[in-house]
C-alpha atoms as a PDB file:
ATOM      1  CA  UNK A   1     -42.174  -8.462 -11.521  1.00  0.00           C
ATOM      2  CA  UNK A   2     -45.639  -9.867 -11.533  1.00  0.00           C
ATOM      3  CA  UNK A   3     -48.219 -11.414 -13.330  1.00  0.00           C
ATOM      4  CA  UNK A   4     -51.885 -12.270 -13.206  1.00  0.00           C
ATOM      5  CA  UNK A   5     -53.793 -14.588 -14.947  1.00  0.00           C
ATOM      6  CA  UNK A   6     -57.560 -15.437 -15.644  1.00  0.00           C
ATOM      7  CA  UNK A   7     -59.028 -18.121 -17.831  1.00  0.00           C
ATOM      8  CA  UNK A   8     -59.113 -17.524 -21.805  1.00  0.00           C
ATOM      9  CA  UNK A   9     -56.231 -14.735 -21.205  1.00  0.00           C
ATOM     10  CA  UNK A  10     -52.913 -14.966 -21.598  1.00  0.00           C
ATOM     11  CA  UNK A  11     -49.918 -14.157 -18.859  1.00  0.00           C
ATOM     12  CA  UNK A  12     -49.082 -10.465 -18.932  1.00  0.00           C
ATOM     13  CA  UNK A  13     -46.490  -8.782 -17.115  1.00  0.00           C
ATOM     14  CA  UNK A  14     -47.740  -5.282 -15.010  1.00  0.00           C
ATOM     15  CA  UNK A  15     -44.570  -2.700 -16.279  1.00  0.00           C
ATOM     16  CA  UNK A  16     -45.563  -0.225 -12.849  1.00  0.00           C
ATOM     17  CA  UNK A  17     -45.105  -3.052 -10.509  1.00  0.00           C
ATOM     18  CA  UNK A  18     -41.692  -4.173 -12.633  1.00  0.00           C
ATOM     19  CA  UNK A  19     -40.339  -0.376 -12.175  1.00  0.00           C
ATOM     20  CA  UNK A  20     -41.284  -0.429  -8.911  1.00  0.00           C
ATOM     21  CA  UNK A  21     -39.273  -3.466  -8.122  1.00  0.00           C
ATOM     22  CA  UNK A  22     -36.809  -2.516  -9.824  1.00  0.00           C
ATOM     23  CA  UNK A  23     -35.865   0.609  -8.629  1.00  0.00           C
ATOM     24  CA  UNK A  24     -35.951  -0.934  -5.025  1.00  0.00           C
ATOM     25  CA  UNK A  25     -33.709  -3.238  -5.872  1.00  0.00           C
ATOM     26  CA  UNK A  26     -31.466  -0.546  -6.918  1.00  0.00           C
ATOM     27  CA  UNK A  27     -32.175   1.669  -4.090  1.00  0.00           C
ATOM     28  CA  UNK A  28     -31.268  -1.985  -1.746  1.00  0.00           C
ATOM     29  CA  UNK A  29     -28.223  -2.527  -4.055  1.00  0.00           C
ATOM     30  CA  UNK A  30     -26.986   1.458  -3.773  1.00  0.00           C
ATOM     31  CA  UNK A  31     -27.878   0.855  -0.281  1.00  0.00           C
ATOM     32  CA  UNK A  32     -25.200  -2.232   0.461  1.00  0.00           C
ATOM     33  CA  UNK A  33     -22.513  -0.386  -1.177  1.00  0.00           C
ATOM     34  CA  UNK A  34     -22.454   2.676   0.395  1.00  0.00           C
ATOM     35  CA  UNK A  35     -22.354   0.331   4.018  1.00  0.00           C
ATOM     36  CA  UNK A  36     -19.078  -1.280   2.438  1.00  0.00           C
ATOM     37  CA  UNK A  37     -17.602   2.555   1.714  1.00  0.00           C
ATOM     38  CA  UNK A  38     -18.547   3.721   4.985  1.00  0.00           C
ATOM     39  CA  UNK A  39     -17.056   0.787   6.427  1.00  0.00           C
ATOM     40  CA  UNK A  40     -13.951   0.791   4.688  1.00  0.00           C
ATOM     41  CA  UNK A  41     -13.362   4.384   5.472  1.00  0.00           C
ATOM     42  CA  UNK A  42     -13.739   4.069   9.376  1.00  0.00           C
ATOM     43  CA  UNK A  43     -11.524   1.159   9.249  1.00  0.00           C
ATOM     44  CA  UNK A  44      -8.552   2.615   6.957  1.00  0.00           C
ATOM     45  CA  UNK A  45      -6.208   2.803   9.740  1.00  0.00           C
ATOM     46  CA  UNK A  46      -7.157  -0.731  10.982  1.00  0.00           C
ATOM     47  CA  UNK A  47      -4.222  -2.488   8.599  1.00  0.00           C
ATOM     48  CA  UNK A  48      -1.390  -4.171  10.041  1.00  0.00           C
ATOM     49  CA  UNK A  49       1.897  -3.560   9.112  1.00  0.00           C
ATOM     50  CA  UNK A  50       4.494  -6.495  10.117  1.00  0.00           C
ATOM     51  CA  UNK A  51       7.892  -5.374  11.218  1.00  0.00           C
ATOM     52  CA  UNK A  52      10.653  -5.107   8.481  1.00  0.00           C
ATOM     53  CA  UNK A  53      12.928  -8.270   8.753  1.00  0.00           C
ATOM     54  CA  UNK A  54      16.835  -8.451   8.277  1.00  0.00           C
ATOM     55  CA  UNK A  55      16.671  -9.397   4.455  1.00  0.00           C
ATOM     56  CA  UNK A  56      18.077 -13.146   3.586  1.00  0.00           C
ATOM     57  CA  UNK A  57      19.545 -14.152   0.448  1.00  0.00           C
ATOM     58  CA  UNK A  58      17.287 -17.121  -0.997  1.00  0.00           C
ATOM     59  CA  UNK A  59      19.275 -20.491  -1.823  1.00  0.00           C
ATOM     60  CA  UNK A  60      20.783 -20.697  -5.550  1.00  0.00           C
ATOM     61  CA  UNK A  61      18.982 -23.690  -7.383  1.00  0.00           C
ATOM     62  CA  UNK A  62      20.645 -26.730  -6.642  1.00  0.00           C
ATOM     63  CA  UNK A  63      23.172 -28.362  -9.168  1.00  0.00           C
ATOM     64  CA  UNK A  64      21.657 -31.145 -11.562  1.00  0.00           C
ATOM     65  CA  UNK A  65      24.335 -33.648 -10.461  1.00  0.00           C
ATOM     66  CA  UNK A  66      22.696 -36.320 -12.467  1.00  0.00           C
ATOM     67  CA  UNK A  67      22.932 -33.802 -15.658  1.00  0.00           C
ATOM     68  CA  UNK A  68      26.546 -32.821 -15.140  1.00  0.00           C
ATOM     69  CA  UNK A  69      27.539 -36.599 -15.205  1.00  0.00           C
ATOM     70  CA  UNK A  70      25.554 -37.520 -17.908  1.00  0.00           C
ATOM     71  CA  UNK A  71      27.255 -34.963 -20.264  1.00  0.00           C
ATOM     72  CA  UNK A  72      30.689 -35.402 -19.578  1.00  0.00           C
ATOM     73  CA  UNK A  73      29.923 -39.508 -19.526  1.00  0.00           C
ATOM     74  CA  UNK A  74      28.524 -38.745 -23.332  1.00  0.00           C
ATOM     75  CA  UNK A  75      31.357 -36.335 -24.096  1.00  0.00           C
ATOM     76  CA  UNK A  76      34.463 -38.742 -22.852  1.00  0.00           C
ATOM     77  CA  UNK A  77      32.479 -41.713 -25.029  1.00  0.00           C
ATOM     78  CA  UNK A  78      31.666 -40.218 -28.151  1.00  0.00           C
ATOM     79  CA  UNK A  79      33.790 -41.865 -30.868  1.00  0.00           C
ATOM     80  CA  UNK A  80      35.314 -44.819 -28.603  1.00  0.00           C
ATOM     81  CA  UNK A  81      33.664 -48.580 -29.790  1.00  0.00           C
ATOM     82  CA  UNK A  82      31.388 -50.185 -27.751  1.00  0.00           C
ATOM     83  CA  UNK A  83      33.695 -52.980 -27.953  1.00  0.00           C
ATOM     84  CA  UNK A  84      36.711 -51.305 -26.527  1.00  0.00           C
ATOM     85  CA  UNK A  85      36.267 -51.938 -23.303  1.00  0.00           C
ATOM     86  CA  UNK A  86      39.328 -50.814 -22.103  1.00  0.00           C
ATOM     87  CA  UNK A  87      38.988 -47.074 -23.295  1.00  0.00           C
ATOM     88  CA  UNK A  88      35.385 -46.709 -22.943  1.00  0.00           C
ATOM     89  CA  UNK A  89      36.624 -47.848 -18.686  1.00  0.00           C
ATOM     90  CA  UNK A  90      39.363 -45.160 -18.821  1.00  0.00           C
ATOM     91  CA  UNK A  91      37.012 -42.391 -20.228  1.00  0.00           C
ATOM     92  CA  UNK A  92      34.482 -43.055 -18.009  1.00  0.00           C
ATOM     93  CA  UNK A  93      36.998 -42.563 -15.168  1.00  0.00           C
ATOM     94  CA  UNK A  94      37.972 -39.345 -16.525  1.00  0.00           C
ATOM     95  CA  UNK A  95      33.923 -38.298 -16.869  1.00  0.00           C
ATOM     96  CA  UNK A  96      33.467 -39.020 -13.417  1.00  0.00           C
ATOM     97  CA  UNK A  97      36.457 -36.934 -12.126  1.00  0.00           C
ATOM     98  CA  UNK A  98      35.615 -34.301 -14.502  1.00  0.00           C
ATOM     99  CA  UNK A  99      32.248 -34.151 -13.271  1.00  0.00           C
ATOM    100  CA  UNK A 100      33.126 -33.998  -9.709  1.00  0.00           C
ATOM    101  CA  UNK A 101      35.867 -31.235 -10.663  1.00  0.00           C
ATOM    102  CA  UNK A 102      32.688 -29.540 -12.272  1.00  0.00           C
ATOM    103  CA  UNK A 103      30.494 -29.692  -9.481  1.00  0.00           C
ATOM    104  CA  UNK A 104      32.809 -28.886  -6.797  1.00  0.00           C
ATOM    105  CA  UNK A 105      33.390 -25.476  -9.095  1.00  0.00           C
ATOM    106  CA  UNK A 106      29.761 -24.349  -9.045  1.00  0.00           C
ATOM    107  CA  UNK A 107      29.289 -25.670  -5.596  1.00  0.00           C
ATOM    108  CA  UNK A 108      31.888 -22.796  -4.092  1.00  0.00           C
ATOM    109  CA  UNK A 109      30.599 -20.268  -6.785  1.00  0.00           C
ATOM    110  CA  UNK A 110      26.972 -20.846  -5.648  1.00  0.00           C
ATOM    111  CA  UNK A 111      28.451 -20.106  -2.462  1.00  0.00           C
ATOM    112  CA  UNK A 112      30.018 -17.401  -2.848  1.00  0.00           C
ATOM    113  CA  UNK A 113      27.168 -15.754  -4.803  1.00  0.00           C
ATOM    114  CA  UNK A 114      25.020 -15.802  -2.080  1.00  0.00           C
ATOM    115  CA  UNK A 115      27.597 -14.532  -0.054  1.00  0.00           C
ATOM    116  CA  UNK A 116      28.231 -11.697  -1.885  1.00  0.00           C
ATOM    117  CA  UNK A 117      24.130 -11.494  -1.984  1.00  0.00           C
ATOM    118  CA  UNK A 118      23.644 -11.410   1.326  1.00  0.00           C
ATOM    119  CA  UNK A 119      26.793  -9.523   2.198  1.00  0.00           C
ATOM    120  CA  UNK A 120      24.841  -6.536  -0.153  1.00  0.00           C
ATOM    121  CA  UNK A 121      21.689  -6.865   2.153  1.00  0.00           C
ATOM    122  CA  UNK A 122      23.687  -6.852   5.025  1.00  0.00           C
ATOM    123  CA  UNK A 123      24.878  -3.254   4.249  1.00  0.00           C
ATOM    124  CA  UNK A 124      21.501  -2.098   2.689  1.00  0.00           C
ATOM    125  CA  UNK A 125      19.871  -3.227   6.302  1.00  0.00           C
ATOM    126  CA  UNK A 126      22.305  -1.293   7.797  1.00  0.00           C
ATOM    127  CA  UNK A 127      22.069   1.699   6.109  1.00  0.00           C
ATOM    128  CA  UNK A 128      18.641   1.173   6.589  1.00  0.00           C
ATOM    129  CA  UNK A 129      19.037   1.166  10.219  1.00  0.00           C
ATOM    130  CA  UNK A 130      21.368   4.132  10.785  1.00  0.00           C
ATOM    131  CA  UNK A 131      18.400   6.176   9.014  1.00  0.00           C
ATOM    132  CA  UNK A 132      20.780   6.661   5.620  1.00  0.00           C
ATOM    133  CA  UNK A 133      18.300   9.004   3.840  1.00  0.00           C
ATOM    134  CA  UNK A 134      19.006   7.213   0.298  1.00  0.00           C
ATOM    135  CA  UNK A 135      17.658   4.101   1.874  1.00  0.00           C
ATOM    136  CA  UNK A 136      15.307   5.108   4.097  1.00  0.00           C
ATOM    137  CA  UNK A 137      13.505   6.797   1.064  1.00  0.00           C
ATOM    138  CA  UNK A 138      14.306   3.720  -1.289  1.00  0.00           C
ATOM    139  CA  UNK A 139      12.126   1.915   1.538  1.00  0.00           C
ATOM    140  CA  UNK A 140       9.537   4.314   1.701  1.00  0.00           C
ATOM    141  CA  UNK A 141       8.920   4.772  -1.796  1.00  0.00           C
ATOM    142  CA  UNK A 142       9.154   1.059  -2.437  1.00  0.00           C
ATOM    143  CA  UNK A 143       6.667   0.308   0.500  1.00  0.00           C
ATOM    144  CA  UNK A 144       3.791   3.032  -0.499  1.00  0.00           C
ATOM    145  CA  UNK A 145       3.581   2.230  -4.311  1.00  0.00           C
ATOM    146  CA  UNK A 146       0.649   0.188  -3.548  1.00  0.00           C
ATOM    147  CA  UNK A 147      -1.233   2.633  -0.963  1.00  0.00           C
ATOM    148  CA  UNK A 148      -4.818   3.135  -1.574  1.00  0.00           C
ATOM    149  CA  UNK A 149      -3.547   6.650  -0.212  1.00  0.00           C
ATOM    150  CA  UNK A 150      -0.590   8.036  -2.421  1.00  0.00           C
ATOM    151  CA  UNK A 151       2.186   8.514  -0.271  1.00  0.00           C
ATOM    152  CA  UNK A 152       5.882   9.377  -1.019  1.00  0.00           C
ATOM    153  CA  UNK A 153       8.451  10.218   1.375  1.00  0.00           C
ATOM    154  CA  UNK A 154      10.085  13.757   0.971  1.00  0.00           C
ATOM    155  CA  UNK A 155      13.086  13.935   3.075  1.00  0.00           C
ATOM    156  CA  UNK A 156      15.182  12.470   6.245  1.00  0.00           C
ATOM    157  CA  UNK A 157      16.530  14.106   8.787  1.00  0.00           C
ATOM    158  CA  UNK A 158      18.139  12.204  11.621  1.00  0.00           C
ATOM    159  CA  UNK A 159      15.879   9.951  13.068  1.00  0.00           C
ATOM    160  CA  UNK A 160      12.658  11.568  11.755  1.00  0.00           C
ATOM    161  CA  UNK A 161      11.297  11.157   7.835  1.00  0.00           C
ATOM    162  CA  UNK A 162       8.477  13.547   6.319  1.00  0.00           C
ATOM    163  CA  UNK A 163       6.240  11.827   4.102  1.00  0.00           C
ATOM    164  CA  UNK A 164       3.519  13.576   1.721  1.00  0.00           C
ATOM    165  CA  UNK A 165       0.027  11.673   1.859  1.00  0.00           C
ATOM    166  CA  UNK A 166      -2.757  12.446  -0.587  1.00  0.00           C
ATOM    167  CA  UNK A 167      -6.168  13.016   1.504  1.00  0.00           C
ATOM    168  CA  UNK A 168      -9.391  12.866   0.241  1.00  0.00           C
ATOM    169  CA  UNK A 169     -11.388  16.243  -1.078  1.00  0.00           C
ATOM    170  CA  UNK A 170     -14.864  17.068   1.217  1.00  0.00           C
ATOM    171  CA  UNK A 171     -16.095  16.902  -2.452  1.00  0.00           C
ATOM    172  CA  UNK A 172     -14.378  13.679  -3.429  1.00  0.00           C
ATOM    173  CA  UNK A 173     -16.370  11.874  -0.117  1.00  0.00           C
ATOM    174  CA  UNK A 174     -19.696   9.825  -0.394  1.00  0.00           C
ATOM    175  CA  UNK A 175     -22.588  12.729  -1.202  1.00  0.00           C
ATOM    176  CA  UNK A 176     -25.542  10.008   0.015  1.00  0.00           C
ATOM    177  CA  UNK A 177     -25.437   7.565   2.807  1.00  0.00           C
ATOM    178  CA  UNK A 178     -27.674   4.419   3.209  1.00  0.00           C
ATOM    179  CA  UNK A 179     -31.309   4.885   5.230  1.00  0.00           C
ATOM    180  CA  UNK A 180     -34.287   3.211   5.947  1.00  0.00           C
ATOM    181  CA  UNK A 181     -37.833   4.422   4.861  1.00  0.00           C
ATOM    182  CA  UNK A 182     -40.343   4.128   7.203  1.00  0.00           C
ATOM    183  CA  UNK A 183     -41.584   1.173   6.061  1.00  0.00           C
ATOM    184  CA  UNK A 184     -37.990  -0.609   6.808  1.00  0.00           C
ATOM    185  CA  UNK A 185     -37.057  -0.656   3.296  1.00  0.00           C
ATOM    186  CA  UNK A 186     -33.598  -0.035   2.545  1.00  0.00           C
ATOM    187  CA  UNK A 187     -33.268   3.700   0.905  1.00  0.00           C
ATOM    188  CA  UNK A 188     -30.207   6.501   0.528  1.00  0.00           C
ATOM    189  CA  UNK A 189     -30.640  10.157   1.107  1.00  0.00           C
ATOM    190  CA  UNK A 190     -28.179  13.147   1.282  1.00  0.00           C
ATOM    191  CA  UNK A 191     -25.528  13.129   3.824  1.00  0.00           C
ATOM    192  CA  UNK A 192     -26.064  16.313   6.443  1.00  0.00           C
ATOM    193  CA  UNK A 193     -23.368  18.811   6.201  1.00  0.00           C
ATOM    194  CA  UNK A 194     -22.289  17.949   9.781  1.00  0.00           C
ATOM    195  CA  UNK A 195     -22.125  14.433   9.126  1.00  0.00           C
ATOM    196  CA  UNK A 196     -19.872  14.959   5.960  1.00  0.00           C
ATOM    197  CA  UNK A 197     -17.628  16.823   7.540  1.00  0.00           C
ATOM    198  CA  UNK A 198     -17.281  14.252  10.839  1.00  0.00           C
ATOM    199  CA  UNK A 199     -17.026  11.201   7.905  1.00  0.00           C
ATOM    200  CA  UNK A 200     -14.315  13.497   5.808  1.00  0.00           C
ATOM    201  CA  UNK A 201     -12.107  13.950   9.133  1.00  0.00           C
ATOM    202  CA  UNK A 202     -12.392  10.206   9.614  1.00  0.00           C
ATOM    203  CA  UNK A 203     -10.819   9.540   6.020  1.00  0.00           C
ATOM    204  CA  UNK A 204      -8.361  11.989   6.402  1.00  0.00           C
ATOM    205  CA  UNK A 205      -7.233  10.627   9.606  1.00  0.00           C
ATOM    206  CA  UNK A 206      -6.989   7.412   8.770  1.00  0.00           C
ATOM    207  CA  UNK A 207      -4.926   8.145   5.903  1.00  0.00           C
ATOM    208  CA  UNK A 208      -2.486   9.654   7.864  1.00  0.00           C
ATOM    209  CA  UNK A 209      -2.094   7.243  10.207  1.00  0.00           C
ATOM    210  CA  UNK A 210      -2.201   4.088   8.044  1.00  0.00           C
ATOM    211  CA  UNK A 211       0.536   5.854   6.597  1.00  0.00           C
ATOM    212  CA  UNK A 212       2.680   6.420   9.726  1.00  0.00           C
ATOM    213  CA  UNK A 213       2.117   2.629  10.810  1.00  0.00           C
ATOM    214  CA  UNK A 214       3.683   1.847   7.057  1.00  0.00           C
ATOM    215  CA  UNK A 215       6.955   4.025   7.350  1.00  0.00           C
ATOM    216  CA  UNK A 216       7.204   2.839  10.836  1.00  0.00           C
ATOM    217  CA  UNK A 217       6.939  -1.170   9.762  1.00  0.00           C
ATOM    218  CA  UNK A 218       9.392  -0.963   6.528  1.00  0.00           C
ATOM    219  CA  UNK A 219      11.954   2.010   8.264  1.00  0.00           C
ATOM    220  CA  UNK A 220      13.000  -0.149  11.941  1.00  0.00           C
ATOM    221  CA  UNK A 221      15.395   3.026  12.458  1.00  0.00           C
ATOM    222  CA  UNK A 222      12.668   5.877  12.484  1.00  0.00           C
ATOM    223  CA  UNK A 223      11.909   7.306  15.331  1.00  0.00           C
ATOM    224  CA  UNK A 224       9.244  10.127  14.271  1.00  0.00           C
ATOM    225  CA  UNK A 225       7.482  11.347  11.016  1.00  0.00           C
ATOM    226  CA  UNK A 226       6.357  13.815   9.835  1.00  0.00           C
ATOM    227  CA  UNK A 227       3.302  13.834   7.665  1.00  0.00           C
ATOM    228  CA  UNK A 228       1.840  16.434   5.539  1.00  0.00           C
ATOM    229  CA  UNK A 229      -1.829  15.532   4.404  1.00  0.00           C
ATOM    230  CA  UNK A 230      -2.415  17.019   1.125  1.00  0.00           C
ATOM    231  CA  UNK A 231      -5.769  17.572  -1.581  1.00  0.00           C
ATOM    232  CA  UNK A 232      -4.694  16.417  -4.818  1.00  0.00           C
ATOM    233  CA  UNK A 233      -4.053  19.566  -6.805  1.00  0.00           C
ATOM    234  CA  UNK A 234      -6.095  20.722  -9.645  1.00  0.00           C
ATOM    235  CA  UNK A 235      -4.618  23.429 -12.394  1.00  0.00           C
ATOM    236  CA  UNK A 236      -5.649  26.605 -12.203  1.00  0.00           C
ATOM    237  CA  UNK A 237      -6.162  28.991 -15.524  1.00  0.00           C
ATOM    238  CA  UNK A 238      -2.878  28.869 -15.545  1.00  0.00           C
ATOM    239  CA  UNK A 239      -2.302  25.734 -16.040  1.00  0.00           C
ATOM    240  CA  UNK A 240      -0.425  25.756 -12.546  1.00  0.00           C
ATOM    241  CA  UNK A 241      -0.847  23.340  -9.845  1.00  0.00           C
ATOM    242  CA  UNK A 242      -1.033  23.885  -5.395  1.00  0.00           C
ATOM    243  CA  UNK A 243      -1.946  21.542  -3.546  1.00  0.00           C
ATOM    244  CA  UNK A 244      -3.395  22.531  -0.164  1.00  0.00           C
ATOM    245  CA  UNK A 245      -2.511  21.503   3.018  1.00  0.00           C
ATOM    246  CA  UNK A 246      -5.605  20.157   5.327  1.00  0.00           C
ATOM    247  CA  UNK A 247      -2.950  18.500   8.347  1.00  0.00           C
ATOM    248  CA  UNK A 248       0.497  18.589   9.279  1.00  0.00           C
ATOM    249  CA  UNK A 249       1.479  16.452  12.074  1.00  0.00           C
ATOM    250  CA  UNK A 250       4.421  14.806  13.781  1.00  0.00           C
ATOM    251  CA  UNK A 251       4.634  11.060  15.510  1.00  0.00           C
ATOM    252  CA  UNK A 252       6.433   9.215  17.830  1.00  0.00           C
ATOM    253  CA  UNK A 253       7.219   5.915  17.411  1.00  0.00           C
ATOM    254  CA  UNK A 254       6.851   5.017  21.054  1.00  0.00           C
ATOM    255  CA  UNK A 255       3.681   6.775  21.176  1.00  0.00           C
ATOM    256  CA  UNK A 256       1.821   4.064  18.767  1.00  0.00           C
ATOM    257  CA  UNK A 257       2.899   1.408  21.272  1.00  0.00           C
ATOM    258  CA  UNK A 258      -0.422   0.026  23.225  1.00  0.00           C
ATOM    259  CA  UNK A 259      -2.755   2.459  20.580  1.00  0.00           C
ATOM    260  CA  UNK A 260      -6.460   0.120  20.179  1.00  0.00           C
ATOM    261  CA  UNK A 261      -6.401   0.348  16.931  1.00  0.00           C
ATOM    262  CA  UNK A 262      -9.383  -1.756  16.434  1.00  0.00           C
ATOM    263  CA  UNK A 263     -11.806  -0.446  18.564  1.00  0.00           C
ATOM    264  CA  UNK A 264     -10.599   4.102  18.596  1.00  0.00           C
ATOM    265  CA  UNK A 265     -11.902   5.877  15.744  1.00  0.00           C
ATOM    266  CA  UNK A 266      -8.994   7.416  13.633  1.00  0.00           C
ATOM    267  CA  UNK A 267      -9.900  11.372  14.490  1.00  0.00           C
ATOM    268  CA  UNK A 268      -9.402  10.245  18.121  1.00  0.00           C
ATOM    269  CA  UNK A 269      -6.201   8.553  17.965  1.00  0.00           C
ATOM    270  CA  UNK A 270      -4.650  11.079  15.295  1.00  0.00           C
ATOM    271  CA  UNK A 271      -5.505  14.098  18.424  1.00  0.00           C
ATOM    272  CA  UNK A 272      -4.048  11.559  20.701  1.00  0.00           C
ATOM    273  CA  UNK A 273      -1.325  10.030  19.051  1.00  0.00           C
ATOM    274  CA  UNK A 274       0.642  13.116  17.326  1.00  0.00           C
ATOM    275  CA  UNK A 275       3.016  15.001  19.338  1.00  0.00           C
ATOM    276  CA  UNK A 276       1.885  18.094  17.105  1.00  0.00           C
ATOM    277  CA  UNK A 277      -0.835  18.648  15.146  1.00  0.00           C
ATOM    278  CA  UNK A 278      -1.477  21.634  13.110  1.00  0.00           C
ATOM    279  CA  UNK A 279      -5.172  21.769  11.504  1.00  0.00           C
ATOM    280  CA  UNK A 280      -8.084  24.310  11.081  1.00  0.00           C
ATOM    281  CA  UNK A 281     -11.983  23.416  11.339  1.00  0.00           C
ATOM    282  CA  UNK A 282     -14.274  26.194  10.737  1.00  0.00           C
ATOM    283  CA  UNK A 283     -18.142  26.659  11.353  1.00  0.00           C
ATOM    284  CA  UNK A 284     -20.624  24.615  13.340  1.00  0.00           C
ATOM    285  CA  UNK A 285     -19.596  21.371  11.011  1.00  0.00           C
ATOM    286  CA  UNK A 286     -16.326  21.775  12.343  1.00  0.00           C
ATOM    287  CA  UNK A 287     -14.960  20.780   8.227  1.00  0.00           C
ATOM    288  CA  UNK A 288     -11.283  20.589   7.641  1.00  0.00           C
ATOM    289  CA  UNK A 289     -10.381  23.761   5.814  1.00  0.00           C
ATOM    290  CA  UNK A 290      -6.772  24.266   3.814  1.00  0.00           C
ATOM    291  CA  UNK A 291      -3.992  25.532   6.428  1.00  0.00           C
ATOM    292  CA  UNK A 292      -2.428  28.827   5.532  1.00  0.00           C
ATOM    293  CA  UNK A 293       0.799  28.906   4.517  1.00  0.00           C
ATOM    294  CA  UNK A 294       1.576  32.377   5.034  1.00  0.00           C
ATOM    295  CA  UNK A 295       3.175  32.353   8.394  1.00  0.00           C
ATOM    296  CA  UNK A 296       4.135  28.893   7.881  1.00  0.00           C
ATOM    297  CA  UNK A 297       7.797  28.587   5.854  1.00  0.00           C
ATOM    298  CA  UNK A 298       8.699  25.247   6.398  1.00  0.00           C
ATOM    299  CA  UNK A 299       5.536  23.497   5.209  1.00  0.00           C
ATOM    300  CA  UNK A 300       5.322  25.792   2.087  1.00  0.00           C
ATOM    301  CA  UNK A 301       9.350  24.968   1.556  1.00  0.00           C
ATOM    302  CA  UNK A 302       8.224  20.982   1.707  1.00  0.00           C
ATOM    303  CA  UNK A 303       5.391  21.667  -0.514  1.00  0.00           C
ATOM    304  CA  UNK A 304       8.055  23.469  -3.043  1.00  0.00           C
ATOM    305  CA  UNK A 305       9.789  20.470  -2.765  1.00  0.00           C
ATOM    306  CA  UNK A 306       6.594  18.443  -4.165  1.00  0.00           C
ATOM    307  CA  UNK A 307       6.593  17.047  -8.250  1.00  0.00           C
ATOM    308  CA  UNK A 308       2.854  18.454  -8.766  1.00  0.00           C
ATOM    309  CA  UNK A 309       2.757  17.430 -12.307  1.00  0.00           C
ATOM    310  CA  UNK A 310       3.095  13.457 -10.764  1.00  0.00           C
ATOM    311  CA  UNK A 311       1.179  14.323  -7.697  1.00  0.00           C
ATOM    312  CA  UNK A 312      -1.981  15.315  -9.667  1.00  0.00           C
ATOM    313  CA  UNK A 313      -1.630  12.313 -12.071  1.00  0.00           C
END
């Protein structure tokens, strides 16, 4: 905002320059945001994963000694004189064995509950290992709750789990990116068709493949996965949902070993990586277009075995 001011008249503000400055702050603010979006989605498949870890029972708390022998002390001296030295000595004796007895009880009952604790994790890491499908979907489920991408594993076969992953729409993506105006001044303007399509490939790949480095980490027994990359379905007029299908893919454990994650864009690794890849791009823009599922029976049997009432939601 500015001002001017001249003797005998008071400070007024000038409302053009105000809108003026305003809206470039917007246009700078709009500007920084989209940066961060863009950035985020080239680096989705950038996360780490650490290696699941044989689970370890945690330590019961520790007994309150000093607690245990201060109640029976008050219990074995309640009602004897202070005077009476002779039975207060005797009780006391008894406290202290009784608290000992006490302690000694809870002692091999602490142990044993974490025995029995880690006894149970012993077989669940097991089963975890020997790709039991109960667990290995317990594991999967558990690990992609908290996905920016909604996952959720659908079956196990073997060595080798298929896992549903919600992609992005080519509608859902950024529709502006940020710019500069001649003048240097940051600005946003419409992102070219090609360009969309290039940026909506990027999300969808790195979607997938943050999701394969996840069911990797948490399932040590996997070998491969399967991952079908689906739109989040809308209802038709009927009130029906179908989700379409812009990638199906299959990868290799061993495969991921030595991948530069940090530095390979996710559309190159994803053509790299997978040991199959079934997609379709169509026109110059080369945009990800739904597979058909006509001649393909096993996808449309694993998207039959979808909930798309809690996919959509």
């Amino acid at each position: 905002m500015t001002y001017s001011t001249s003797l005998g008249v008071s400070r007024r503000s000038s409302s053009g320059s105000m809108t003026r400055s305003v809206a470039a702050s917007s246009r700078a603010e709009a500007a920084d945001q989209l940066v961060d979006v863009y950035r985020r989605i080239a680096s989705l498949h950038h996360e780490h994963f650490m290696p699941a870890d044989p689970p370890v029972a945690p330590e019961s708390p520790l007994i309150d000694t000093a607690e245990v022998e201060q109640r029976h002390r008050k219990a074995s001296l309640k009602g004897i004189s202070i005077f009476a030295r002779g039975r207060r000595r005797d009780a006391l004796a008894q406290a202290a064995a009784a608290s000992q007895s006490e302690v000694h009880a809870r002692e091999l009952e602490r142990t044993r509950g974490r025995t029995a604790a880690q006894a149970q994790f012993d077989a669940e890491w097991a089963q975890l290992q020997a790709n039991e499908p109960d667990a290995v979907i317990a594991a999967l489920a558990a690990a992609f709750e908290d996905n920016d991408a909604a996952a959720a594993p659908l079956g196990v076969s073997g060595d080798e789990a298929t896992v549903v992953v919600i992609v992005p729409t080519l509608a859902g993506m950024p529709q502006k990116k940020p710019d500069v105006t001649p003048t240097g001044r940051p600005t946003i303007k419409a992102v070219p068709k090609k360009e969309a399509a290039a940026w909506h490939a990027t999300a969808v790949a790195g979607c997938i493949l943050v999701t394969v480095k996840e069911a990797f980490a948490v399932a040590p027994g996997l070998k491969s996965v399967r991952i079908v990359a689906a739109t989040t379905p809308e209802s038709d007029a009927y009130g029906n949902r179908h989700p379409d299908v812009l990638i199906a893919a299959r990868f290799e454990r061993e495969r991921l070993y030595g991948v530069q994650w940090e530095t390979t864009e996710s559309v190159r690794i994803l053509n790299d990586v997978s040991s199959e890849l079934q997609l379709k791009q169509v026109g110059v823009a080369k945009t990800l277009t739904p597979l058909p599922l006509e001649d393909e029976p096993e996808l449309q049997a694993l998207l039959n075995a979808i909930d798309n009432e809690e996919l959509g939601a």
